[in-house]
PDB file of N, CA and C in Angstrom:
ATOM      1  N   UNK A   1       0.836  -1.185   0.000  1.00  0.00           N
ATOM      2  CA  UNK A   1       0.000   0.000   0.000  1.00  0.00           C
ATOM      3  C   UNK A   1       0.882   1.249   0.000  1.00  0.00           C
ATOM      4  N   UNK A   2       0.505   2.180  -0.597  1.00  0.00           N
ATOM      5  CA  UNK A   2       1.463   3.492  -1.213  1.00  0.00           C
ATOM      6  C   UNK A   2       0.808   4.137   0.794  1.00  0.00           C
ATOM      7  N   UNK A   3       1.992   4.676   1.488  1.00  0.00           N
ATOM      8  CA  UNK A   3       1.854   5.605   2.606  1.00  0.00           C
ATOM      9  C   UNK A   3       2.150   7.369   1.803  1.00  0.00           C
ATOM     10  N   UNK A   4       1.076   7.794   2.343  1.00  0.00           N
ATOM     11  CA  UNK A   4       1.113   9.390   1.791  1.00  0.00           C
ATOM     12  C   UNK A   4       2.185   9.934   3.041  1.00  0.00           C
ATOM     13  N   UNK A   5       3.325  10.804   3.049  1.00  0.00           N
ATOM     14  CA  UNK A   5       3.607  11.635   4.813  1.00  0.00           C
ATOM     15  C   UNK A   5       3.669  12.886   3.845  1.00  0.00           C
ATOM     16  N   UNK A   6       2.441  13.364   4.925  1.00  0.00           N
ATOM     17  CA  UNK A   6       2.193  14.606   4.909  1.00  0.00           C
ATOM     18  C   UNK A   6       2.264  15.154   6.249  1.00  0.00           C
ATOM     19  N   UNK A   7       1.625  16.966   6.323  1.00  0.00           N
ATOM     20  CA  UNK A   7       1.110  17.325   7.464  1.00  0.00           C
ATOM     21  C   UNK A   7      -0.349  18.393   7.366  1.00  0.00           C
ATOM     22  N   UNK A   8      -0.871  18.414   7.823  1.00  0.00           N
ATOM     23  CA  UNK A   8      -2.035  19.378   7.465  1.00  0.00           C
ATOM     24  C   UNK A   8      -1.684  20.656   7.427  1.00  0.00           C
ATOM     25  N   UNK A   9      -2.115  21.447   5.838  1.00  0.00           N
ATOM     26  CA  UNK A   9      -1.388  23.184   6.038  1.00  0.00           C
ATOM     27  C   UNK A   9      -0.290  22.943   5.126  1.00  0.00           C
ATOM     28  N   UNK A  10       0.178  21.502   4.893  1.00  0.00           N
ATOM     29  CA  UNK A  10       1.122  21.704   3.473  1.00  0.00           C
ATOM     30  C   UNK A  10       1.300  21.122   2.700  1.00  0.00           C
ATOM     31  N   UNK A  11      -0.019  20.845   1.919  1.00  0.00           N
ATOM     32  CA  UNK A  11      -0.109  20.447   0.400  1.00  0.00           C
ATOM     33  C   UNK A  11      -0.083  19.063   0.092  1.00  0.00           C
ATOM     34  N   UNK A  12      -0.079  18.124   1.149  1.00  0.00           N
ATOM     35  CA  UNK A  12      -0.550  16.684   0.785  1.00  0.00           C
ATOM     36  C   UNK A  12      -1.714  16.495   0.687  1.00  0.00           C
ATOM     37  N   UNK A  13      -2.994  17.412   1.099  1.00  0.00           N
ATOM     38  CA  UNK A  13      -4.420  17.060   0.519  1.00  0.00           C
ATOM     39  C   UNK A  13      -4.250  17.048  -0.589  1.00  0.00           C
ATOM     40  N   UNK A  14      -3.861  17.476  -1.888  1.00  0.00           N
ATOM     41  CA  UNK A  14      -4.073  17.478  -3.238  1.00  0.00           C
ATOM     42  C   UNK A  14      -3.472  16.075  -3.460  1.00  0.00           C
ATOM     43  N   UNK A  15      -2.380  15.422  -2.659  1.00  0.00           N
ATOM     44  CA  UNK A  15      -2.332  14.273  -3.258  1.00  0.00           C
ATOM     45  C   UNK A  15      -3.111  12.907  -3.220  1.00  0.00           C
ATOM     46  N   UNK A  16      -3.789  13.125  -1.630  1.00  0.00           N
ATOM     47  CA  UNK A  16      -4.575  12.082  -0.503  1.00  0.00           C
ATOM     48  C   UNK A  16      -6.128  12.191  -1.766  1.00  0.00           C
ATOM     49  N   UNK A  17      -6.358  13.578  -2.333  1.00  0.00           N
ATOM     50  CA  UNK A  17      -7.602  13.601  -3.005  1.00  0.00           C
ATOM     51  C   UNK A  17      -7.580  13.169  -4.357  1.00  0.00           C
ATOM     52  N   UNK A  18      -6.474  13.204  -5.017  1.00  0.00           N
ATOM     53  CA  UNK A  18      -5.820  12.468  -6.402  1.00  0.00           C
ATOM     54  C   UNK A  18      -5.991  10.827  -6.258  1.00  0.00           C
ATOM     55  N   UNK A  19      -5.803  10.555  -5.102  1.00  0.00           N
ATOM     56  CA  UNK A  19      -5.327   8.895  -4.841  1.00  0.00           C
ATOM     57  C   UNK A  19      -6.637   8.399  -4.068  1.00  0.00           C
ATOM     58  N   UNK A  20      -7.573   9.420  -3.805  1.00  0.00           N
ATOM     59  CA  UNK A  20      -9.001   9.034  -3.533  1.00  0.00           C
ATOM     60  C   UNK A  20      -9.857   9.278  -4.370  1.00  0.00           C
ATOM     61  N   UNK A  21      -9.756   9.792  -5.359  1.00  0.00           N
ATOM     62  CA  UNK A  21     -10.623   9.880  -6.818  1.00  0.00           C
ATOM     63  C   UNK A  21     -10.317   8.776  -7.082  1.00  0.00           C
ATOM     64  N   UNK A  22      -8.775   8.216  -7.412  1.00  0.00           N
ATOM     65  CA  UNK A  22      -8.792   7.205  -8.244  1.00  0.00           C
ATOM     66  C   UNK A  22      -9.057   5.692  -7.640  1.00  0.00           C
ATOM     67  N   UNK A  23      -9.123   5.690  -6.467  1.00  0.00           N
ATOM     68  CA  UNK A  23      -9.652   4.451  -5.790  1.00  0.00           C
ATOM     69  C   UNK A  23      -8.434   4.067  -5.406  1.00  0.00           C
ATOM     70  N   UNK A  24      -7.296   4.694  -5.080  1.00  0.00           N
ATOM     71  CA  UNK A  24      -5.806   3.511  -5.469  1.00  0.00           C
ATOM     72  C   UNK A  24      -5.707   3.932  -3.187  1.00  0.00           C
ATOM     73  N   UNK A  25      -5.767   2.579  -2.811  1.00  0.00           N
ATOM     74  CA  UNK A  25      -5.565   2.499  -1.499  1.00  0.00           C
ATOM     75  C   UNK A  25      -4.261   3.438  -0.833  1.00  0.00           C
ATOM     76  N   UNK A  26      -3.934   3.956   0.594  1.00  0.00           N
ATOM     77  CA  UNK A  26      -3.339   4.605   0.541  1.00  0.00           C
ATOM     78  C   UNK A  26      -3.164   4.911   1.817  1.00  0.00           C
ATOM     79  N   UNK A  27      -1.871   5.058   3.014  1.00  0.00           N
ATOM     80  CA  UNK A  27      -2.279   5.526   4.047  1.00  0.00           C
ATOM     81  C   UNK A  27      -1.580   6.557   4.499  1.00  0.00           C
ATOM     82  N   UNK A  28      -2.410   7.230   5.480  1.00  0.00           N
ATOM     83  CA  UNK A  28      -1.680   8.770   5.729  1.00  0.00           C
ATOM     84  C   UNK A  28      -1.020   8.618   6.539  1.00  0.00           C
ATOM     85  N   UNK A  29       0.748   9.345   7.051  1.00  0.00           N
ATOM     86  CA  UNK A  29       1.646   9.154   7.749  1.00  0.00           C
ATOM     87  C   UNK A  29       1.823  10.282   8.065  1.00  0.00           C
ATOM     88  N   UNK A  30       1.322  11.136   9.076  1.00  0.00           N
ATOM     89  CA  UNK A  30       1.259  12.524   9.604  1.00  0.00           C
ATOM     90  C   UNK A  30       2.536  12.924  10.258  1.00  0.00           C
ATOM     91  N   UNK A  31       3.274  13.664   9.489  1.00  0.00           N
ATOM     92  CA  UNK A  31       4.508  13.783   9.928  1.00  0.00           C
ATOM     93  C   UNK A  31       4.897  15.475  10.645  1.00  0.00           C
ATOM     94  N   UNK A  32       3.918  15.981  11.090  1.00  0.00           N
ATOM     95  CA  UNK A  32       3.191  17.180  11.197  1.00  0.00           C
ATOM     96  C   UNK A  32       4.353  17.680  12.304  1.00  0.00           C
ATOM     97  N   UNK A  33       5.357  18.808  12.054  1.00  0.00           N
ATOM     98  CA  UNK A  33       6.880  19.453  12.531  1.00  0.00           C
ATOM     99  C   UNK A  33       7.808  18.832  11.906  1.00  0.00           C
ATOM    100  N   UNK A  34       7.709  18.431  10.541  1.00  0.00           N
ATOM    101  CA  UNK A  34       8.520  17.986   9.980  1.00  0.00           C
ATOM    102  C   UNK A  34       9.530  19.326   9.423  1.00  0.00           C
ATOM    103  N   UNK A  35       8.793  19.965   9.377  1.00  0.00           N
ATOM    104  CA  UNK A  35       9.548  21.456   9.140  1.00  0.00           C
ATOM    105  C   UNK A  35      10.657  22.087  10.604  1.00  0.00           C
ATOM    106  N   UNK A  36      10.660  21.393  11.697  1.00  0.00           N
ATOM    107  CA  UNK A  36      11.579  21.890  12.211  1.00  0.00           C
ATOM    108  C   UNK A  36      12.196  20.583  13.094  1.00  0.00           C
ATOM    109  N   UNK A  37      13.841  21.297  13.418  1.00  0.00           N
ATOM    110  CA  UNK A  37      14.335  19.764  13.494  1.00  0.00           C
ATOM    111  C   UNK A  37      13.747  19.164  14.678  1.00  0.00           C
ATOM    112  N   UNK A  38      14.186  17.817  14.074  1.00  0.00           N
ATOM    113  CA  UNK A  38      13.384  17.047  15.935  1.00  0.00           C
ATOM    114  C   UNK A  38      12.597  15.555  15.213  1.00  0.00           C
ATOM    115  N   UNK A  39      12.109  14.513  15.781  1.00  0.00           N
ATOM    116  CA  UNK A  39      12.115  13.373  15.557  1.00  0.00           C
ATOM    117  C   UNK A  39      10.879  13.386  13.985  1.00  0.00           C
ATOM    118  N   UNK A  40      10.140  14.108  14.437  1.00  0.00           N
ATOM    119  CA  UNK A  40       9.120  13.949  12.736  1.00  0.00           C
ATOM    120  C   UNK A  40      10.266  14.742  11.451  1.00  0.00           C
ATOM    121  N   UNK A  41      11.473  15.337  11.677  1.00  0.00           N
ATOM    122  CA  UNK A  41      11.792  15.386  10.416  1.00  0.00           C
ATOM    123  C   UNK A  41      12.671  14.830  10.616  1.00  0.00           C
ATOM    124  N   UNK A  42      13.453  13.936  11.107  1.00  0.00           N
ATOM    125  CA  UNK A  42      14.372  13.130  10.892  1.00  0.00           C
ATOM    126  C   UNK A  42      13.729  11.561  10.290  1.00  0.00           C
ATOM    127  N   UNK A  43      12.560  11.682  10.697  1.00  0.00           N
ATOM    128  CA  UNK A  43      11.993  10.299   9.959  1.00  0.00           C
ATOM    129  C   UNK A  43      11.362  10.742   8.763  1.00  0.00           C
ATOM    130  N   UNK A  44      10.939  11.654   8.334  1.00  0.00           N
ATOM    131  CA  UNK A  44      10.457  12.118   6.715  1.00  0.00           C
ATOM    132  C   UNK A  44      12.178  12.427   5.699  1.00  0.00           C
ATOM    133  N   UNK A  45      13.084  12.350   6.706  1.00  0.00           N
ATOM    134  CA  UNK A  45      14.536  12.974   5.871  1.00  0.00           C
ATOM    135  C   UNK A  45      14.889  11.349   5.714  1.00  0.00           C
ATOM    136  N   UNK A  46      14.605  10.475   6.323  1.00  0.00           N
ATOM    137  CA  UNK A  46      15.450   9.176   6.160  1.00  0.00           C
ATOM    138  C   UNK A  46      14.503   8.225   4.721  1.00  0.00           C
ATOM    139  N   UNK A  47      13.356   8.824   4.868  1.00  0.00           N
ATOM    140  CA  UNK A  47      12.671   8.411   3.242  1.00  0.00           C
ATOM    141  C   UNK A  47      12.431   9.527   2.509  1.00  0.00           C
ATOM    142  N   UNK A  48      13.097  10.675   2.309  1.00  0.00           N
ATOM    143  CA  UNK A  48      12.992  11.808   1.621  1.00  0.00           C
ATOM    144  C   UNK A  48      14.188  12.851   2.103  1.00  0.00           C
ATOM    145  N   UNK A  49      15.271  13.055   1.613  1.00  0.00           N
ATOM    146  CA  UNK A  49      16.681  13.646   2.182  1.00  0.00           C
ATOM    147  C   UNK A  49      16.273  15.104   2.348  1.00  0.00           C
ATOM    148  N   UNK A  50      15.128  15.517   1.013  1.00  0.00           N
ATOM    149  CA  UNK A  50      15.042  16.860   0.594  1.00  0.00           C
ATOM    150  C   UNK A  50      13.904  17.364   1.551  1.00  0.00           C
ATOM    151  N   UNK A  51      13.014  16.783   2.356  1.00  0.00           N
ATOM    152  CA  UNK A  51      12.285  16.929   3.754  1.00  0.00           C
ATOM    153  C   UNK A  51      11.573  17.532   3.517  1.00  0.00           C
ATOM    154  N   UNK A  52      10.527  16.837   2.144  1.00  0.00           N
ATOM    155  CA  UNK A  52       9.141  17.356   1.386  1.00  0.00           C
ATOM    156  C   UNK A  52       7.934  17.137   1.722  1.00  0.00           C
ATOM    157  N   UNK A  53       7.362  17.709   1.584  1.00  0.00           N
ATOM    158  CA  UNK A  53       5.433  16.935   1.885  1.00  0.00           C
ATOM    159  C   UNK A  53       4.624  17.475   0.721  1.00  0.00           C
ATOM    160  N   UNK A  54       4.073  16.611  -0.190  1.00  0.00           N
ATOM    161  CA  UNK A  54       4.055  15.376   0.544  1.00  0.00           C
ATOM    162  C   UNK A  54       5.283  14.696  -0.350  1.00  0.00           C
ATOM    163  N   UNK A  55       5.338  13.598   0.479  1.00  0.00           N
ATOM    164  CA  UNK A  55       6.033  12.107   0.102  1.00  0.00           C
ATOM    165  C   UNK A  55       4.988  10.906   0.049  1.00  0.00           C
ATOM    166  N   UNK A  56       5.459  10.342  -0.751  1.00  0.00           N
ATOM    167  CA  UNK A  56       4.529   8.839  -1.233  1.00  0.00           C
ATOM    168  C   UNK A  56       6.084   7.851  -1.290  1.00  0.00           C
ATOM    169  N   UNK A  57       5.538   6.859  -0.070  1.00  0.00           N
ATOM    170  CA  UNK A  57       6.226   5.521  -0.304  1.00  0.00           C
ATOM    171  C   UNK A  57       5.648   4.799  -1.064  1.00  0.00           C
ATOM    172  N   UNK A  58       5.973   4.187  -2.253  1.00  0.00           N
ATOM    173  CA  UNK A  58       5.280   3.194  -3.420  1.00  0.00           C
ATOM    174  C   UNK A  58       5.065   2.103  -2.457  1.00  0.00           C
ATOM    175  N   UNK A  59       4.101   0.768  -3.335  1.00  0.00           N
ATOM    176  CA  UNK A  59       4.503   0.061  -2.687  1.00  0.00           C
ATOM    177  C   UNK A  59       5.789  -0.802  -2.787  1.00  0.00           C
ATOM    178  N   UNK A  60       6.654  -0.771  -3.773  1.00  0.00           N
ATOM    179  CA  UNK A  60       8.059  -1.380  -4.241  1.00  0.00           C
ATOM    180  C   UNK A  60       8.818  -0.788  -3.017  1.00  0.00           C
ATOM    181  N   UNK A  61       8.560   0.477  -2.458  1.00  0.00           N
ATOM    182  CA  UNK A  61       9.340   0.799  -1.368  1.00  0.00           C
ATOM    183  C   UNK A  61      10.067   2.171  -2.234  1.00  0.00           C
ATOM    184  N   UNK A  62       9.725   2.171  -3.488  1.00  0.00           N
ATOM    185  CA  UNK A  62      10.381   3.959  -4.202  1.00  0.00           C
ATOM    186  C   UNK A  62       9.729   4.868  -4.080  1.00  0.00           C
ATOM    187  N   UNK A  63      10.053   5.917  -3.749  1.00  0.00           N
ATOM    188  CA  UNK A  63      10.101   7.210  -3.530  1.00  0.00           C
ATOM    189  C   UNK A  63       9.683   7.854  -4.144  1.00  0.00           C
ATOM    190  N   UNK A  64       8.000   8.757  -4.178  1.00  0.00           N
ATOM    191  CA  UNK A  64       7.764   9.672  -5.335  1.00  0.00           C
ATOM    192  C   UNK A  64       7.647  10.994  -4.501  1.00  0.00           C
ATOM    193  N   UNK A  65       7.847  12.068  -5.114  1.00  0.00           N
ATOM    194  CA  UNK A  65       7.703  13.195  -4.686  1.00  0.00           C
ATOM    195  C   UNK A  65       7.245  14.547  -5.529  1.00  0.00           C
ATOM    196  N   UNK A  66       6.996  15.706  -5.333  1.00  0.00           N
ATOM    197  CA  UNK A  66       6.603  16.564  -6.505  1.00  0.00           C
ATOM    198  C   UNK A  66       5.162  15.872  -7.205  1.00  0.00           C
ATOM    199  N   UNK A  67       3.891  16.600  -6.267  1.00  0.00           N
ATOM    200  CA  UNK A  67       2.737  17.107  -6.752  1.00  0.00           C
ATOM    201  C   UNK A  67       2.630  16.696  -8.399  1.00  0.00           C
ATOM    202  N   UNK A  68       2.985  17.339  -8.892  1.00  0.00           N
ATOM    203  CA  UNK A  68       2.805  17.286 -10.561  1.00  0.00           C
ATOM    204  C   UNK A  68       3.242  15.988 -10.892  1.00  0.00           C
ATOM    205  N   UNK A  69       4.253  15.097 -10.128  1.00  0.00           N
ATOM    206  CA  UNK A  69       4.272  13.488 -10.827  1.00  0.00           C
ATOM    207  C   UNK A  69       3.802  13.244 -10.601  1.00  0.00           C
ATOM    208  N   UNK A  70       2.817  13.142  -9.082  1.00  0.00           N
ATOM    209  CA  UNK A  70       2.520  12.436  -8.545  1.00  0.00           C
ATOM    210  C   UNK A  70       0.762  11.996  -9.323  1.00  0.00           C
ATOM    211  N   UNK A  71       0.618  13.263  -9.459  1.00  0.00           N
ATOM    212  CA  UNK A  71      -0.669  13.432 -10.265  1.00  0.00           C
ATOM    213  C   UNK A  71      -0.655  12.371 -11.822  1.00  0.00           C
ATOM    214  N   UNK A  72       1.016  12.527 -12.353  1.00  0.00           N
ATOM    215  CA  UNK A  72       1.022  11.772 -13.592  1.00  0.00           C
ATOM    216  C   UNK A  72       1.014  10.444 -13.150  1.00  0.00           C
ATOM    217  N   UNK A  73       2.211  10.513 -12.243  1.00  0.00           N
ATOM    218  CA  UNK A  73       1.834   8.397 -12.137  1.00  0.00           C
ATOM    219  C   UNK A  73       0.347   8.179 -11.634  1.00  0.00           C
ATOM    220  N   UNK A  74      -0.229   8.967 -11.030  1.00  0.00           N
ATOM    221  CA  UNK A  74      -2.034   8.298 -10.953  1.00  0.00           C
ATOM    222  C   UNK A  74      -2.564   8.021 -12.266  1.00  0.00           C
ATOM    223  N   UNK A  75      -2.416   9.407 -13.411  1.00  0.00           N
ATOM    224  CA  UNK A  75      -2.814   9.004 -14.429  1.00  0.00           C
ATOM    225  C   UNK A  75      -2.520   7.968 -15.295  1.00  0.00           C
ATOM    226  N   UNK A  76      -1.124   7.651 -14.862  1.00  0.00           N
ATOM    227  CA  UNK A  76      -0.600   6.689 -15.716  1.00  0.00           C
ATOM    228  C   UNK A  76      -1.483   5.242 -15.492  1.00  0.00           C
ATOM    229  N   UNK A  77      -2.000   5.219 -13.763  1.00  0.00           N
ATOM    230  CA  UNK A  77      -3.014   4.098 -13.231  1.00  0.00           C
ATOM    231  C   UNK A  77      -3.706   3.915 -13.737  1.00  0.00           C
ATOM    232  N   UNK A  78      -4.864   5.370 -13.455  1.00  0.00           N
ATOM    233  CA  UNK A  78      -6.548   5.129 -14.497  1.00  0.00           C
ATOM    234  C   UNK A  78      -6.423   6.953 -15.218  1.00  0.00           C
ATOM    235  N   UNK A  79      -5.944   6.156 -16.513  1.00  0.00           N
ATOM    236  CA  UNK A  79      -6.158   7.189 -18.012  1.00  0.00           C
ATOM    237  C   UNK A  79      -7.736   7.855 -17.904  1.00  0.00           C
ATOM    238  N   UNK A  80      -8.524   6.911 -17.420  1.00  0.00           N
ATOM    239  CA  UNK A  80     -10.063   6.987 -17.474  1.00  0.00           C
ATOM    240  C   UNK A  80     -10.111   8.736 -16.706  1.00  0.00           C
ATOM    241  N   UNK A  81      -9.334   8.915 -16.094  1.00  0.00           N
ATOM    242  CA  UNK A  81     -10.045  10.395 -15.454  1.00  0.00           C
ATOM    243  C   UNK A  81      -9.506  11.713 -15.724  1.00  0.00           C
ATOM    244  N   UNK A  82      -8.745  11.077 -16.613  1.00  0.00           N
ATOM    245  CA  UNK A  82      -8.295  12.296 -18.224  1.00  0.00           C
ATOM    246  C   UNK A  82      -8.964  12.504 -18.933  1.00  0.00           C
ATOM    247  N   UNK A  83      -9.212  13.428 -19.948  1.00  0.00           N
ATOM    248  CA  UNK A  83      -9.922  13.233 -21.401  1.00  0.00           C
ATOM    249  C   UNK A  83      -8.921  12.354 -22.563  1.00  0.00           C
ATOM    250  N   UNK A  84      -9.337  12.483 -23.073  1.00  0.00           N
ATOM    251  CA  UNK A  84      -8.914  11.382 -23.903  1.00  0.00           C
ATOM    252  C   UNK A  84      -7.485  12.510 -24.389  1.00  0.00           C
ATOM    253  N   UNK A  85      -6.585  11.799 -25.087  1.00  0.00           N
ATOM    254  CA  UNK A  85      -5.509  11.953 -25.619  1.00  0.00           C
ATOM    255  C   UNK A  85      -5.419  12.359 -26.606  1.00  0.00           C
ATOM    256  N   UNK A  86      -5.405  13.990 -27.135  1.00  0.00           N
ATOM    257  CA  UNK A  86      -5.514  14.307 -27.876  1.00  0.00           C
ATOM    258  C   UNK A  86      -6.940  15.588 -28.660  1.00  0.00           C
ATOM    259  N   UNK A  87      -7.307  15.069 -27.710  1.00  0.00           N
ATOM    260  CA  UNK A  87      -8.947  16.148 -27.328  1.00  0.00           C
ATOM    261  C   UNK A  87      -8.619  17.646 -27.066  1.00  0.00           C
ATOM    262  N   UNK A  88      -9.501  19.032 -27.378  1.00  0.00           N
ATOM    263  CA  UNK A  88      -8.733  20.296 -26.846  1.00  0.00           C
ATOM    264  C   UNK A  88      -8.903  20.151 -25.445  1.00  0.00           C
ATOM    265  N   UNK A  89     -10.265  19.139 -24.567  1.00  0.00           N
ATOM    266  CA  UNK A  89     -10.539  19.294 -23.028  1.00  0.00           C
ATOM    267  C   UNK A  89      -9.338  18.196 -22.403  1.00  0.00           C
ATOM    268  N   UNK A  90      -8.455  17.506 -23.589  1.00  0.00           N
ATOM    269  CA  UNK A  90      -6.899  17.070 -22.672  1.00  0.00           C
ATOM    270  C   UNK A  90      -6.047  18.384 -22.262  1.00  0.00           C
ATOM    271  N   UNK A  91      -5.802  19.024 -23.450  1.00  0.00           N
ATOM    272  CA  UNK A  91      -5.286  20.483 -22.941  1.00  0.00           C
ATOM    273  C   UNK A  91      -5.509  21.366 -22.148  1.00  0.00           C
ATOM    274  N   UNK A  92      -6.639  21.261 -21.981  1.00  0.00           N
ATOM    275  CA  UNK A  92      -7.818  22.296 -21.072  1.00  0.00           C
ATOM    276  C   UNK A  92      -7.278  21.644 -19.304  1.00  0.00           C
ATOM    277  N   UNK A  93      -7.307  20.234 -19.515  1.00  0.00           N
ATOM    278  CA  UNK A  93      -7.194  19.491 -18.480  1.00  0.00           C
ATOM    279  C   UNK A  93      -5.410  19.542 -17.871  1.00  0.00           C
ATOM    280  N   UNK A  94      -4.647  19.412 -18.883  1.00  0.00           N
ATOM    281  CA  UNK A  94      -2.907  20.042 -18.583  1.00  0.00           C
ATOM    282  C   UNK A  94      -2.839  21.276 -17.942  1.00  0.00           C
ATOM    283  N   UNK A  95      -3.578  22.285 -18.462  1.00  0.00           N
ATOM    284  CA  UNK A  95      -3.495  23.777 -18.138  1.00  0.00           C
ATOM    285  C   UNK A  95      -3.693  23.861 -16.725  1.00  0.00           C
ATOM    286  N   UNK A  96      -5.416  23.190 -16.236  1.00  0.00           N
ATOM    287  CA  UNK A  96      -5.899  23.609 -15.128  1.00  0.00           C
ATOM    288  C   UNK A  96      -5.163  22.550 -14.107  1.00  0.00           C
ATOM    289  N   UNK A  97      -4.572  21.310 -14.057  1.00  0.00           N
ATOM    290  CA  UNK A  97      -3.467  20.546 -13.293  1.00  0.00           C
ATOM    291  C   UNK A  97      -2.270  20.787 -12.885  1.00  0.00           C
ATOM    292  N   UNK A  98      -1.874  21.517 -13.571  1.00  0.00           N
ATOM    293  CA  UNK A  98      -0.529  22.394 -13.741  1.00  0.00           C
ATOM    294  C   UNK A  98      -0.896  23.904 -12.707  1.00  0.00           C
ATOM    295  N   UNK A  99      -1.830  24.453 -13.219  1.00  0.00           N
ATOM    296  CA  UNK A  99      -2.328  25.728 -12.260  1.00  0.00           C
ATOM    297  C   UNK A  99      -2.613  25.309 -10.923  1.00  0.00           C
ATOM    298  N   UNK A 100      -3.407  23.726 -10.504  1.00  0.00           N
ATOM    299  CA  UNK A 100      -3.640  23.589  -8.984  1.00  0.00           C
ATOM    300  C   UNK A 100      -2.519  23.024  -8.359  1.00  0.00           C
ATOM    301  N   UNK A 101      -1.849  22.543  -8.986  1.00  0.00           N
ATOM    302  CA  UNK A 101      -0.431  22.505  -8.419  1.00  0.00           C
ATOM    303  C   UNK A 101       0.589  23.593  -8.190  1.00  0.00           C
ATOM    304  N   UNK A 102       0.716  24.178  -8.899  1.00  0.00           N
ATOM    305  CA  UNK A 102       1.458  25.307  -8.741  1.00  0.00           C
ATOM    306  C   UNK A 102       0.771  26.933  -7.699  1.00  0.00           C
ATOM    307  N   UNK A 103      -0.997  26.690  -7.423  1.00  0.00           N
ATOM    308  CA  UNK A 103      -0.994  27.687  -6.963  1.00  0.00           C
ATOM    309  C   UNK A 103      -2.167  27.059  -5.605  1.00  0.00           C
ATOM    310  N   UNK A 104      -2.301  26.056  -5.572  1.00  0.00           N
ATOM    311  CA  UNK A 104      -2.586  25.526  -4.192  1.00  0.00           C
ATOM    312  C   UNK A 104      -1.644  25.288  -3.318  1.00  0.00           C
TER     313      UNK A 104
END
């Protein structure tokens, strides 16, 4: 099962709600003062060096990070909640994914 570590207030809801649209199981690892030193960021730095939120442990045990992949490897799961490939509402759909990532 893919573990989300996040903390509330910094930007792992967009991923917990990506990975609950798509049905793909998932559990939350509240790593909440990971932003200052002390035992929750020394355990988000030992599966993430760069001491991000969110982080997704796969289940292989690899490391995804950065919002905007994270969103692609879902799609890469179920294509189904894209428009189709090649459509202007695929573009429409790049534009506005790209904007909630970058300004949520």
């Amino acid at each position: 099962m893919i573990t989300v570590y996040g903390a509330p207030g910094w930007g792992s809801a967009i991923s917990e709600l990506m990975l609950t649209l798509a049905e793909i199981p998932y559990q939350f690892d509240n790593v909440d003062g990971f932003d200052k030193p002390g035992p929750q960021q020394e355990r988000l730095r030992s599966i993430n060096p760069l001491c991000q939120v969110p982080t997704l442990q796969l289940d292989d045990g690899s490391v995804m990070t950065e919002t905007a992949a994270i969103a692609l490897m879902i799609l890469d799961k179920r294509p189904d909640l894209a428009p189709p490939v090649g459509t202007p509402e695929r573009e429409q759909f790049w534009r506005l994914l790209v904007w909630l990532v970058a300004n949520v």
